[in-house]
C-alpha atoms as a PDB file:
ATOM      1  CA  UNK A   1     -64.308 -58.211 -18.492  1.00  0.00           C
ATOM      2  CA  UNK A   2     -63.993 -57.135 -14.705  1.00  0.00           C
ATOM      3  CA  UNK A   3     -63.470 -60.627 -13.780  1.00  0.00           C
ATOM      4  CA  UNK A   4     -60.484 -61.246 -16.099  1.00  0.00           C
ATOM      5  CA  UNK A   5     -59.130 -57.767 -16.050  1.00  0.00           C
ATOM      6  CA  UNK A   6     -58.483 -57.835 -12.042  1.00  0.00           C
ATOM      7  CA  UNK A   7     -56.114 -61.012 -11.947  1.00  0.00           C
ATOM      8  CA  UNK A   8     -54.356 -60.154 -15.018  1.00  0.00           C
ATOM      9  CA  UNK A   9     -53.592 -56.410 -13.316  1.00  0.00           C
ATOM     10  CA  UNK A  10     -52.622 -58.294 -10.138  1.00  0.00           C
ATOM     11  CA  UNK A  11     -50.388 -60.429 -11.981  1.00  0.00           C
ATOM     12  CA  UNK A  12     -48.722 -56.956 -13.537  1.00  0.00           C
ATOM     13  CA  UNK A  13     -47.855 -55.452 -10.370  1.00  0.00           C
ATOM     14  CA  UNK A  14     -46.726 -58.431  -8.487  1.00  0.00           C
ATOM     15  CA  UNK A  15     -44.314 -58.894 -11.851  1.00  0.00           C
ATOM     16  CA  UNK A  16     -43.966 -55.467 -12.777  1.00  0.00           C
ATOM     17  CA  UNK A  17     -40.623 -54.547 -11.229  1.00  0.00           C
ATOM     18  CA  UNK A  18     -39.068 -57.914 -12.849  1.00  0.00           C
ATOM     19  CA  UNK A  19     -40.535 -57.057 -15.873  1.00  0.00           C
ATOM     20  CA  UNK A  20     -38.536 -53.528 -15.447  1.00  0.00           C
ATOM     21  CA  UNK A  21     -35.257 -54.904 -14.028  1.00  0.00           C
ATOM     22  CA  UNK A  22     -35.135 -57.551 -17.390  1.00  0.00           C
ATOM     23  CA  UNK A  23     -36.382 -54.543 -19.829  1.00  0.00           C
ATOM     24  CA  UNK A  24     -33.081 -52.912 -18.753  1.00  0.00           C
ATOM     25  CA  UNK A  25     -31.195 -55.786 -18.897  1.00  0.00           C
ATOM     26  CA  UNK A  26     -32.324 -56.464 -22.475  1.00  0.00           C
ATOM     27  CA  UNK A  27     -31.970 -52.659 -23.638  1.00  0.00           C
ATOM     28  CA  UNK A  28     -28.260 -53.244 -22.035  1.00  0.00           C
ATOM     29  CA  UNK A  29     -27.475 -55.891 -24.143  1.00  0.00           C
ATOM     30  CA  UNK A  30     -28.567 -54.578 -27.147  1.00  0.00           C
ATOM     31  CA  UNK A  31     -26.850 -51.450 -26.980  1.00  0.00           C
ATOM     32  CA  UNK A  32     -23.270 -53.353 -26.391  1.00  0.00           C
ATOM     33  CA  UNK A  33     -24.435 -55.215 -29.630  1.00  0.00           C
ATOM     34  CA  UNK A  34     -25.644 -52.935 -31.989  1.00  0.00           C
ATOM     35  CA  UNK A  35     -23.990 -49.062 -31.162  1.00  0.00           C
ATOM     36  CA  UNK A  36     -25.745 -47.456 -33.873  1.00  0.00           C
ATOM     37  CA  UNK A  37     -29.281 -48.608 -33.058  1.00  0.00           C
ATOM     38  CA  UNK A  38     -29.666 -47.250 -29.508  1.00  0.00           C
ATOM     39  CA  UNK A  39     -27.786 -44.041 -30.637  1.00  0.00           C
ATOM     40  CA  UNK A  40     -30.659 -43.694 -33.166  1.00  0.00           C
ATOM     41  CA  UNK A  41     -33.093 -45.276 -30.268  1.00  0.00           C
ATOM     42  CA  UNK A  42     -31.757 -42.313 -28.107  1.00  0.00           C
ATOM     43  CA  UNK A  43     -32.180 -39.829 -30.778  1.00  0.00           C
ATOM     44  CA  UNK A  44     -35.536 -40.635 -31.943  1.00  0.00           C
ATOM     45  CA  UNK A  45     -37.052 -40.444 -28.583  1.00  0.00           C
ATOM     46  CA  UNK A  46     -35.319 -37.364 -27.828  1.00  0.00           C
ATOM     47  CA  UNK A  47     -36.666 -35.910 -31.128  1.00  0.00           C
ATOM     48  CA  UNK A  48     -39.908 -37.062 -29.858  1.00  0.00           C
ATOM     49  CA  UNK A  49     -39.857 -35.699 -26.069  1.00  0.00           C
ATOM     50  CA  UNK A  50     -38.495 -32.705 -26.873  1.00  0.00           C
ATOM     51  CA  UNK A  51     -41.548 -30.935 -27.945  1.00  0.00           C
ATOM     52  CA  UNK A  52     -43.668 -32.664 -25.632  1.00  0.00           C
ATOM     53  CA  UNK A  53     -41.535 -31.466 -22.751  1.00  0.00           C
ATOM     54  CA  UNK A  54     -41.270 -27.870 -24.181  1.00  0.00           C
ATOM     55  CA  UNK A  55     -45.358 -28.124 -24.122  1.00  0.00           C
ATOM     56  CA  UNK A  56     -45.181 -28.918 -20.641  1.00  0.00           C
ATOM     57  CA  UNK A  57     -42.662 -26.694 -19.508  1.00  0.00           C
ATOM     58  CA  UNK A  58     -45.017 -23.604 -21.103  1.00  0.00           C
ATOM     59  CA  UNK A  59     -47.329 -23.355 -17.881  1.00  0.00           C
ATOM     60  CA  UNK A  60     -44.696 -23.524 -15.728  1.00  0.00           C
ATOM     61  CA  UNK A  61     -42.516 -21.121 -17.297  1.00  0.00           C
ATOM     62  CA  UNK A  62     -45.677 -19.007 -17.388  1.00  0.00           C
ATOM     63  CA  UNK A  63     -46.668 -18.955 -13.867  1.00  0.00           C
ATOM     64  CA  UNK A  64     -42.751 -18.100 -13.137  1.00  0.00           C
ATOM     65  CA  UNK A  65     -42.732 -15.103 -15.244  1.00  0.00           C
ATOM     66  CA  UNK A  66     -46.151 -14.119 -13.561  1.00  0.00           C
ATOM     67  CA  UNK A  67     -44.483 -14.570  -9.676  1.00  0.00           C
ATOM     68  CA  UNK A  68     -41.382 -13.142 -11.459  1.00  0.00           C
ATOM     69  CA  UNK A  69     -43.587  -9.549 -11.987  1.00  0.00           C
ATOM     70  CA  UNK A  70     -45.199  -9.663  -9.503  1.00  0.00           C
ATOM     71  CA  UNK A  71     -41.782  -9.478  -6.716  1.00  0.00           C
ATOM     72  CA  UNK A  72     -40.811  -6.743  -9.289  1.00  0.00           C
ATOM     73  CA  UNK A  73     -44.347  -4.771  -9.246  1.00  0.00           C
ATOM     74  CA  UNK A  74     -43.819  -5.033  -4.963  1.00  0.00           C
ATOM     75  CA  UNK A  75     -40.290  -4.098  -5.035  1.00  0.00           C
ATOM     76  CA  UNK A  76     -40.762  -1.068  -7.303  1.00  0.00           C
ATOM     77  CA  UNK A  77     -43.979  -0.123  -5.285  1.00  0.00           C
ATOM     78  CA  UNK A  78     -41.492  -0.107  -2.372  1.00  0.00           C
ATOM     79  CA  UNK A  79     -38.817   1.750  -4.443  1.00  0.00           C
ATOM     80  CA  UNK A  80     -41.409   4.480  -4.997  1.00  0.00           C
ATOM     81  CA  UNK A  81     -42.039   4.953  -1.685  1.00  0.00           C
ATOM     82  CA  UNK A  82     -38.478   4.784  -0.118  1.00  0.00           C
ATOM     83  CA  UNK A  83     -37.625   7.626  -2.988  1.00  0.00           C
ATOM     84  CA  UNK A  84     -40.490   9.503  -2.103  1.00  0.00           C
ATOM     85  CA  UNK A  85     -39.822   9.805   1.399  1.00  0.00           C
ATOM     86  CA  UNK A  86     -35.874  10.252   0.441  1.00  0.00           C
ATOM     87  CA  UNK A  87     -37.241  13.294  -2.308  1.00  0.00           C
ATOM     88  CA  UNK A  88     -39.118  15.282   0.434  1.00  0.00           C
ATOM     89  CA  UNK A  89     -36.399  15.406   2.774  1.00  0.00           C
ATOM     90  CA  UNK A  90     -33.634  16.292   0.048  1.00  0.00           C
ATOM     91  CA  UNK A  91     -36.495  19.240  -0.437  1.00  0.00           C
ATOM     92  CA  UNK A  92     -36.451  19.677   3.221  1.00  0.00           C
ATOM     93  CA  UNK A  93     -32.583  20.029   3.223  1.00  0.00           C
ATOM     94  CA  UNK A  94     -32.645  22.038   0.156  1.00  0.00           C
ATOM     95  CA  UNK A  95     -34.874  24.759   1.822  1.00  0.00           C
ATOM     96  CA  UNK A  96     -32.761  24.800   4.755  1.00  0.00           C
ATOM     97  CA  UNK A  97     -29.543  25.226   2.935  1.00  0.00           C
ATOM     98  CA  UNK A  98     -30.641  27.736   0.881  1.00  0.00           C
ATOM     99  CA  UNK A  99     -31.258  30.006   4.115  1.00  0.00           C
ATOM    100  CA  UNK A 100     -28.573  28.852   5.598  1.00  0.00           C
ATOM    101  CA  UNK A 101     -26.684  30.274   2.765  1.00  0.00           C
ATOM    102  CA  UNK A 102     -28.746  33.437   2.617  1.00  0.00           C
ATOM    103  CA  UNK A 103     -27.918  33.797   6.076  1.00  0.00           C
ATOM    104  CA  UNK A 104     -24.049  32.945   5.785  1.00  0.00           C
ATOM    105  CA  UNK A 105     -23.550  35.826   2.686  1.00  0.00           C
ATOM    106  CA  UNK A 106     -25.573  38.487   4.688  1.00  0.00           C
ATOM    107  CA  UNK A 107     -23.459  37.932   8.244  1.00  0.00           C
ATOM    108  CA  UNK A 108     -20.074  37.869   5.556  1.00  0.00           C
ATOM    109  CA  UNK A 109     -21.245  41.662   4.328  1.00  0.00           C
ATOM    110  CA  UNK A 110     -22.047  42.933   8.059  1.00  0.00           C
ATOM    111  CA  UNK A 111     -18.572  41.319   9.016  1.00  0.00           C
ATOM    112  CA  UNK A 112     -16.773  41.839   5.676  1.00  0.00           C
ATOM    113  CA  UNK A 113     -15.064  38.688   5.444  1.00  0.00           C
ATOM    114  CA  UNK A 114     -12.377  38.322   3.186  1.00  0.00           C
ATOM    115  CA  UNK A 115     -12.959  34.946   1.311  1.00  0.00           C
ATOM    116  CA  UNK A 116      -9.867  32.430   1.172  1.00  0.00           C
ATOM    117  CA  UNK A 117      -7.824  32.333  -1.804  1.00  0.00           C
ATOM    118  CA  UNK A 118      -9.311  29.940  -4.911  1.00  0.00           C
ATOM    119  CA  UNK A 119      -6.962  27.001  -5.305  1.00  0.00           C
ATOM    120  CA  UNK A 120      -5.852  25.579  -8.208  1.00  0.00           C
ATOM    121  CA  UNK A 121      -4.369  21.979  -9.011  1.00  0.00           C
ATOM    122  CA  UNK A 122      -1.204  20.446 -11.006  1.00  0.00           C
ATOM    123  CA  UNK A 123      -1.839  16.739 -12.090  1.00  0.00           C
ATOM    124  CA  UNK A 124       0.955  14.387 -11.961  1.00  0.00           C
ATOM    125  CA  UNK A 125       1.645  10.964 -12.552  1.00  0.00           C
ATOM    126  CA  UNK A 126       3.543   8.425  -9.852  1.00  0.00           C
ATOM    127  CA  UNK A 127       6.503   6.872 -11.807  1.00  0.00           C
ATOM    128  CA  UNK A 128       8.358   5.602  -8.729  1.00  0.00           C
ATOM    129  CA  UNK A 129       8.412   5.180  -5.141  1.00  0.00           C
ATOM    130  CA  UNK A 130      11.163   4.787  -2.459  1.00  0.00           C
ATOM    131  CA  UNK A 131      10.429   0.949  -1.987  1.00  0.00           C
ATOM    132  CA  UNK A 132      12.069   1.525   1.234  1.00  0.00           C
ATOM    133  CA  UNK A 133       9.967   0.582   5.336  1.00  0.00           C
ATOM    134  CA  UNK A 134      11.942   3.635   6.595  1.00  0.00           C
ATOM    135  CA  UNK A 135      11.442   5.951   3.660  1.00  0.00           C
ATOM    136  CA  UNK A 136       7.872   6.845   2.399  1.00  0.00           C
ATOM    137  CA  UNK A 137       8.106   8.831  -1.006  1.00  0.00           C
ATOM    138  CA  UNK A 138       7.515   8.739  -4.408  1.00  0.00           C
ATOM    139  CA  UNK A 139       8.450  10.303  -7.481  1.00  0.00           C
ATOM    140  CA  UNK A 140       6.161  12.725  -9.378  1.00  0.00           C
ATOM    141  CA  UNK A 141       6.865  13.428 -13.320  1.00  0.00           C
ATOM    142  CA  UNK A 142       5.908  17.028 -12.953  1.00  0.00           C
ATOM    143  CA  UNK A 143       8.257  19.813 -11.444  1.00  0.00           C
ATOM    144  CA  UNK A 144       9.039  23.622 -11.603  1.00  0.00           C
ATOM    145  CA  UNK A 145       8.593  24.114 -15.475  1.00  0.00           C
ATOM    146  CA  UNK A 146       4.877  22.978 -14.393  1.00  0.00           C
ATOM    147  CA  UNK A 147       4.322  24.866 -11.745  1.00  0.00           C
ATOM    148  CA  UNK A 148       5.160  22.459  -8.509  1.00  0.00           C
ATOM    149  CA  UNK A 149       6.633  24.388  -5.627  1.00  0.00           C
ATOM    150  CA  UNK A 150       7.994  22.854  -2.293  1.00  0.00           C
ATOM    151  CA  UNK A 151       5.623  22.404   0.491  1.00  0.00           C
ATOM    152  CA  UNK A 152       2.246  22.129  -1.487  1.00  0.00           C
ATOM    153  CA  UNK A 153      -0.084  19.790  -0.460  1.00  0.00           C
ATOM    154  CA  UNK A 154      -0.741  16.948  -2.904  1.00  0.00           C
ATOM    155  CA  UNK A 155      -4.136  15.142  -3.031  1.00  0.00           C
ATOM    156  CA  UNK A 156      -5.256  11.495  -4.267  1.00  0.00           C
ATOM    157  CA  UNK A 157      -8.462  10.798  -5.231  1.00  0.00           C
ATOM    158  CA  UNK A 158      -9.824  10.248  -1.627  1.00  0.00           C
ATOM    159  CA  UNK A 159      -8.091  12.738   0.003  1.00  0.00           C
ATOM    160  CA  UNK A 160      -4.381  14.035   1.059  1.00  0.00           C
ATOM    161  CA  UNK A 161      -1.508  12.079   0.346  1.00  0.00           C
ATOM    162  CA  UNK A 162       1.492  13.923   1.589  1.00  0.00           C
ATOM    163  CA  UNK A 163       3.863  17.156   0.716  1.00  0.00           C
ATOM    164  CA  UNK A 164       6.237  18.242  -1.951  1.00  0.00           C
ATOM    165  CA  UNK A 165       9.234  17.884  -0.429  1.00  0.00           C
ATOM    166  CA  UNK A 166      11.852  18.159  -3.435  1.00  0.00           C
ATOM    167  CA  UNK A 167      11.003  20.142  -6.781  1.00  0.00           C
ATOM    168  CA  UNK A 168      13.422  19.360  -9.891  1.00  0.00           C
ATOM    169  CA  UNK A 169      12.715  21.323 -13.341  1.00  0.00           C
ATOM    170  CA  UNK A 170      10.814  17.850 -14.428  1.00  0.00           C
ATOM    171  CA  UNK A 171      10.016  15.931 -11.395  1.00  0.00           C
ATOM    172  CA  UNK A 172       9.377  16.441  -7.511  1.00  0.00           C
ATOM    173  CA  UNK A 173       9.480  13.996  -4.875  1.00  0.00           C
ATOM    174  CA  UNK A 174       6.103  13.916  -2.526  1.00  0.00           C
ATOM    175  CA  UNK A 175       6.460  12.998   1.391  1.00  0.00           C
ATOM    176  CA  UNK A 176       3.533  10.970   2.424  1.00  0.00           C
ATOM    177  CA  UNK A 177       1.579  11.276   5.216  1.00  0.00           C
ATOM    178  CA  UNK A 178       3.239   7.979   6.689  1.00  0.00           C
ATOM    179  CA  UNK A 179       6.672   8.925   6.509  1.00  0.00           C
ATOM    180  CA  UNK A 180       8.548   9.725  10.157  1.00  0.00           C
ATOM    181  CA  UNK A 181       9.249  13.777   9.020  1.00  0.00           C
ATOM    182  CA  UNK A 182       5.412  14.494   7.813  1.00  0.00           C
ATOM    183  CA  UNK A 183       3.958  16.974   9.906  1.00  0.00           C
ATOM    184  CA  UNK A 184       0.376  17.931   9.035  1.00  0.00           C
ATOM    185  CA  UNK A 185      -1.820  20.535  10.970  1.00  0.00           C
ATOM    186  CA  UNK A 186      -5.233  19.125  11.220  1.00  0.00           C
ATOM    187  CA  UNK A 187      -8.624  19.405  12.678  1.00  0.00           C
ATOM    188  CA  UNK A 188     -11.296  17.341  13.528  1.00  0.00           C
ATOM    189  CA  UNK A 189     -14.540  18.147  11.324  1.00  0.00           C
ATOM    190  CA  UNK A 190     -17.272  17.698  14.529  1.00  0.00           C
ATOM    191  CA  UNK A 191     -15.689  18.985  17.292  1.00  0.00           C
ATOM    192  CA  UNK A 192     -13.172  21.470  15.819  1.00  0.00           C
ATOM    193  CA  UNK A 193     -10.051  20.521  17.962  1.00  0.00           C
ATOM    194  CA  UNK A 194      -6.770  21.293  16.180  1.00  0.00           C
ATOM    195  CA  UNK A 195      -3.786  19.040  16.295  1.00  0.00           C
ATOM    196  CA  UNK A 196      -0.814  18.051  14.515  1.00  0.00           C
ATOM    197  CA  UNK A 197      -0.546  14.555  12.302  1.00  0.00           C
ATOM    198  CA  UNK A 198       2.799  13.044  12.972  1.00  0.00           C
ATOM    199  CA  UNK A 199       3.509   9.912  10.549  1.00  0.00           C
ATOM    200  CA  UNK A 200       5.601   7.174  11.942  1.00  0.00           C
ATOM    201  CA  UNK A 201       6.196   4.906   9.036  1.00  0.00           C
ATOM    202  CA  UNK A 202       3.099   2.552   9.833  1.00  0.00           C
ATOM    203  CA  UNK A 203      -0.217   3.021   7.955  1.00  0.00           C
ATOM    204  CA  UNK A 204      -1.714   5.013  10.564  1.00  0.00           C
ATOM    205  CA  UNK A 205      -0.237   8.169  11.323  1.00  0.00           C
ATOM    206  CA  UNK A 206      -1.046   9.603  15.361  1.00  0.00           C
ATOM    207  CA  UNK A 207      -2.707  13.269  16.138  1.00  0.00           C
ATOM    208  CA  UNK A 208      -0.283  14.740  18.838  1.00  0.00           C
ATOM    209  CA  UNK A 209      -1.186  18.069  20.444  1.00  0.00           C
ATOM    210  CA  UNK A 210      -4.846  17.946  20.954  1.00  0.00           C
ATOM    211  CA  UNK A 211      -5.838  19.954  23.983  1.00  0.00           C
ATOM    212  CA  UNK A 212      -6.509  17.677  27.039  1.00  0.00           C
ATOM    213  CA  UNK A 213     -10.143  17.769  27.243  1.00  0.00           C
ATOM    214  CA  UNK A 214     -10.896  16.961  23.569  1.00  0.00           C
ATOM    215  CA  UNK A 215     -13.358  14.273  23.133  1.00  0.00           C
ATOM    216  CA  UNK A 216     -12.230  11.627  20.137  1.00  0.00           C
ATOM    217  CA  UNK A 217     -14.189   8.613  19.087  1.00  0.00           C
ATOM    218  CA  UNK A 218     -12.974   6.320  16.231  1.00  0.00           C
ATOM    219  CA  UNK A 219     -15.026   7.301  12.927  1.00  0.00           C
ATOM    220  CA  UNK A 220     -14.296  11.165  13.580  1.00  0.00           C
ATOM    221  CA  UNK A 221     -13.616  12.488  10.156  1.00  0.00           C
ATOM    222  CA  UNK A 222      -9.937  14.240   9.893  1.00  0.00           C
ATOM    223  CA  UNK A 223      -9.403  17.197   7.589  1.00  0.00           C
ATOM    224  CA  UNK A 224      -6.674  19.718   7.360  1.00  0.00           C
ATOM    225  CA  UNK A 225      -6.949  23.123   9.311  1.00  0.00           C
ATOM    226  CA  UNK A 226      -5.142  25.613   7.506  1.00  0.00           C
ATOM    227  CA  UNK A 227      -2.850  26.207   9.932  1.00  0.00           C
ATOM    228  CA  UNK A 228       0.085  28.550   8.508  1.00  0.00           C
ATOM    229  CA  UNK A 229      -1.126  28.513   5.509  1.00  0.00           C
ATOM    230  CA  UNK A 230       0.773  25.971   3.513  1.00  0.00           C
ATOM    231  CA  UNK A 231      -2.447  23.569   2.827  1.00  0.00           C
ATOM    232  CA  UNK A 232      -6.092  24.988   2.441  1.00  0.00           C
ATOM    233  CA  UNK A 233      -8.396  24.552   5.159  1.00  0.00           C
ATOM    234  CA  UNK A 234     -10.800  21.707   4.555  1.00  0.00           C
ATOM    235  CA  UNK A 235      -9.133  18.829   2.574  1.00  0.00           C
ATOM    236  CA  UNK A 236     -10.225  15.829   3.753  1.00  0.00           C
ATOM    237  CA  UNK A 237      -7.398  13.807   5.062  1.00  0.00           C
ATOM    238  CA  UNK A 238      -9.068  10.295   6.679  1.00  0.00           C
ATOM    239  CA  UNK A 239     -11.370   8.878   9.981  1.00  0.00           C
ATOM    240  CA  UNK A 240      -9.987   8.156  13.443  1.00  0.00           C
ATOM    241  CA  UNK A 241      -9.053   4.528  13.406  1.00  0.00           C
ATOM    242  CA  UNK A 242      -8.797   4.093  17.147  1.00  0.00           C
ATOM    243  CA  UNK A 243      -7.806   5.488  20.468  1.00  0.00           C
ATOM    244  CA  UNK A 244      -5.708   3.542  23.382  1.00  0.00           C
ATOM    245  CA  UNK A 245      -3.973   4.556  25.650  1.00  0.00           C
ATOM    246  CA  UNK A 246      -3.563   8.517  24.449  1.00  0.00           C
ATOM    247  CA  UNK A 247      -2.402   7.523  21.452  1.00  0.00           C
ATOM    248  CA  UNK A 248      -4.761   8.315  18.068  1.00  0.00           C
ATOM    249  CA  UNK A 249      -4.228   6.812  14.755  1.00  0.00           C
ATOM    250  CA  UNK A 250      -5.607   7.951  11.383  1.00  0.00           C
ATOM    251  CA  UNK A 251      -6.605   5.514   8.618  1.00  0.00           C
ATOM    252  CA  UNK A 252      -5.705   7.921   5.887  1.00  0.00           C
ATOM    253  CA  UNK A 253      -8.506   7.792   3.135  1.00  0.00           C
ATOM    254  CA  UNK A 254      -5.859   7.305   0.293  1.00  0.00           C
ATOM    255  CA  UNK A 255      -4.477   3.809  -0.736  1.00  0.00           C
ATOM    256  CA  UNK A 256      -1.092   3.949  -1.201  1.00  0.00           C
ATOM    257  CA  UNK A 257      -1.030   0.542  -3.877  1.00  0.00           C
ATOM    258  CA  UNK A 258      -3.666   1.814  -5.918  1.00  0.00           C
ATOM    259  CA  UNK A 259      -1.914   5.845  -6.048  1.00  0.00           C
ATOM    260  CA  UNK A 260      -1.184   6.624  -9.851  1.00  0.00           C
ATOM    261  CA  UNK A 261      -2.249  10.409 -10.497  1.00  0.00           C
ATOM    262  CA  UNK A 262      -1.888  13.323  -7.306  1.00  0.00           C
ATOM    263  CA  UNK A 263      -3.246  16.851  -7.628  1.00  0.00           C
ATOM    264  CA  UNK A 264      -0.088  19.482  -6.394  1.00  0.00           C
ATOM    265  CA  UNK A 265      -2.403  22.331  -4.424  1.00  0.00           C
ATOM    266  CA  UNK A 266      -1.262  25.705  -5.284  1.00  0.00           C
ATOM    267  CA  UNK A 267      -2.353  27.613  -2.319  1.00  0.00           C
ATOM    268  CA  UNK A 268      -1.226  31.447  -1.744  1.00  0.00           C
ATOM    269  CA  UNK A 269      -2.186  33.417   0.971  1.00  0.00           C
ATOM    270  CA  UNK A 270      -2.175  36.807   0.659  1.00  0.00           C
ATOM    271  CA  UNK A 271       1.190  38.179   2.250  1.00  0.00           C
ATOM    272  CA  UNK A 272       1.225  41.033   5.616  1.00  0.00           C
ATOM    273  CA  UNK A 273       2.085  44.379   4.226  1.00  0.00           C
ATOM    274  CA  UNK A 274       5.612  44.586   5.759  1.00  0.00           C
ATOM    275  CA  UNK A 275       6.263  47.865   7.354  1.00  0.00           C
ATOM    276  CA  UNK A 276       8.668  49.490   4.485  1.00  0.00           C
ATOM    277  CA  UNK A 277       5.124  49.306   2.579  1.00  0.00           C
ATOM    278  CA  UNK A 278       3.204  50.507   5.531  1.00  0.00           C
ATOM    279  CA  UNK A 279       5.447  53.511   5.870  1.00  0.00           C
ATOM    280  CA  UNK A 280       5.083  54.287   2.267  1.00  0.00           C
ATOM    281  CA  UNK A 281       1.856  54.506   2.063  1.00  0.00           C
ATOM    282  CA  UNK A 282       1.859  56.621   4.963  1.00  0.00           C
END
């Protein structure tokens, strides 16, 4: 059986890729003839591989769900730990800013600080702007009957966008911070140093007035001061973009495409007694 199996299985493989080539040809040419057969042909063997494939895919689909849970099991094993470490400094903090506050509301009753004014806010809705690159306002559907009054700060949902300028019965205009007449008094939240934001109709309004010696590095957060008392202290306004050449521009935190609804600040300092009311009382 050896002796007449080898030449016969040499004689295969020296003939097997003609054997392939006219198999092809001969599965060509019956297709062209008969349509219907080889799209039963097809079907048959695909009814017939199907399953077998679907058998073999099993391991493999098995051993991917396994490697699959496994990255999981390590990543949440590293989740754990990252949230760990992030919960026992939040407890850390937590600790210290509860004496810090302890500490804050004892030194307010040995100095008897008055607290500021609460604020409270006006919604309204952008229906229009000026469209204008020398004008930067927009229209507000809110006005007096709401409760808008000239010169309140109005806020975005990242930060300050401008001043009421203009108060109708049903509408106000708002200055942005952009425009050439804005005039903001800021601050810088790390080092303190007060300053005035000047818009000049780009998209990055300057700080002029900062004493000589302050030190400014882009990233420095910018925030209103509370300087005369128009705007609270505090709201944040957007981060130092860059500084050449003396000059400092803002990258305001508010987009100006995406602005739809501003908060109107209503703000009131308590007013001096004036001194008809001083020489009353005495």
């Amino acid at each position: 059986m050896l002796r007449i199996a080898m030449p016969v299985k040499a004689m295969a493989q020296r003939f097997a890729f003609l054997l392939l080539v006219g198999a092809a040809t001969g599965i060509l040419i019956l297709g062209k003839a008969d349509v219907a057969l080889m799209e039963r042909l097809r079907t048959n063997v695909a009814d017939f591989l199907a399953p077998v494939l679907t058998a073999l895919g099993q391991p493999v689909r098995a051993t991917e769900a396994v490697i699959q849970n496994a990255r999981e099991l390590l990543n949440l094993r590293e989740e754990n730990a990252r949230l760990r470490e992030e919960n026992a400094r939040l407890l850390s903090w937590q600790d210290i800013a509860r004496r810090f506050e302890q500490d804050n509301a004892r030194f307010r009753q040995l100095l008897h600080i008055t607290s500021d004014p609460v604020s409270t806010f006006i919604s309204a809705r952008v229906v229009g702007d000026s469209g204008s690159a020398f004008v930067r306002t927009m229209l507000l559907n809110a006005g007096a009957r709401d409760g808008l009054q000239k010169g309140q700060a109005a806020l975005g949902a990242e930060g300050l966008a401008g001043r009421i300028i203009e108060v109708g019965q049903r509408s106000s205009r708002l200055l942005l911070l952009t425009d050439l007449n804005s005039r903001i008094p800021i601050m810088l939240e790390n080092s303190r140093y007060r300053g005035i934001l000047a818009g000049d109709n780009s998209d990055q309004p300057r700080i002029d007035y900062l004493p000589a010696n302050a030190q400014v590095s882009p990233g420095d957060r910018v925030i209103t001061s509370g300087s005369g008392g128009l705007f609270p202290s505090g709201l944040p306004i957007g981060v130092v973009a860059s500084v050449s050449d003396g000059a400092i521009r803002v990258q305001p935190l508010v987009d100006w495409h995406s602005l739809e609804i501003v908060s109107a600040v209503r703000f009131d300092l308590p007013k001096p007694d004036t001194g008809e009311r001083i020489g009353a009382r005495r």
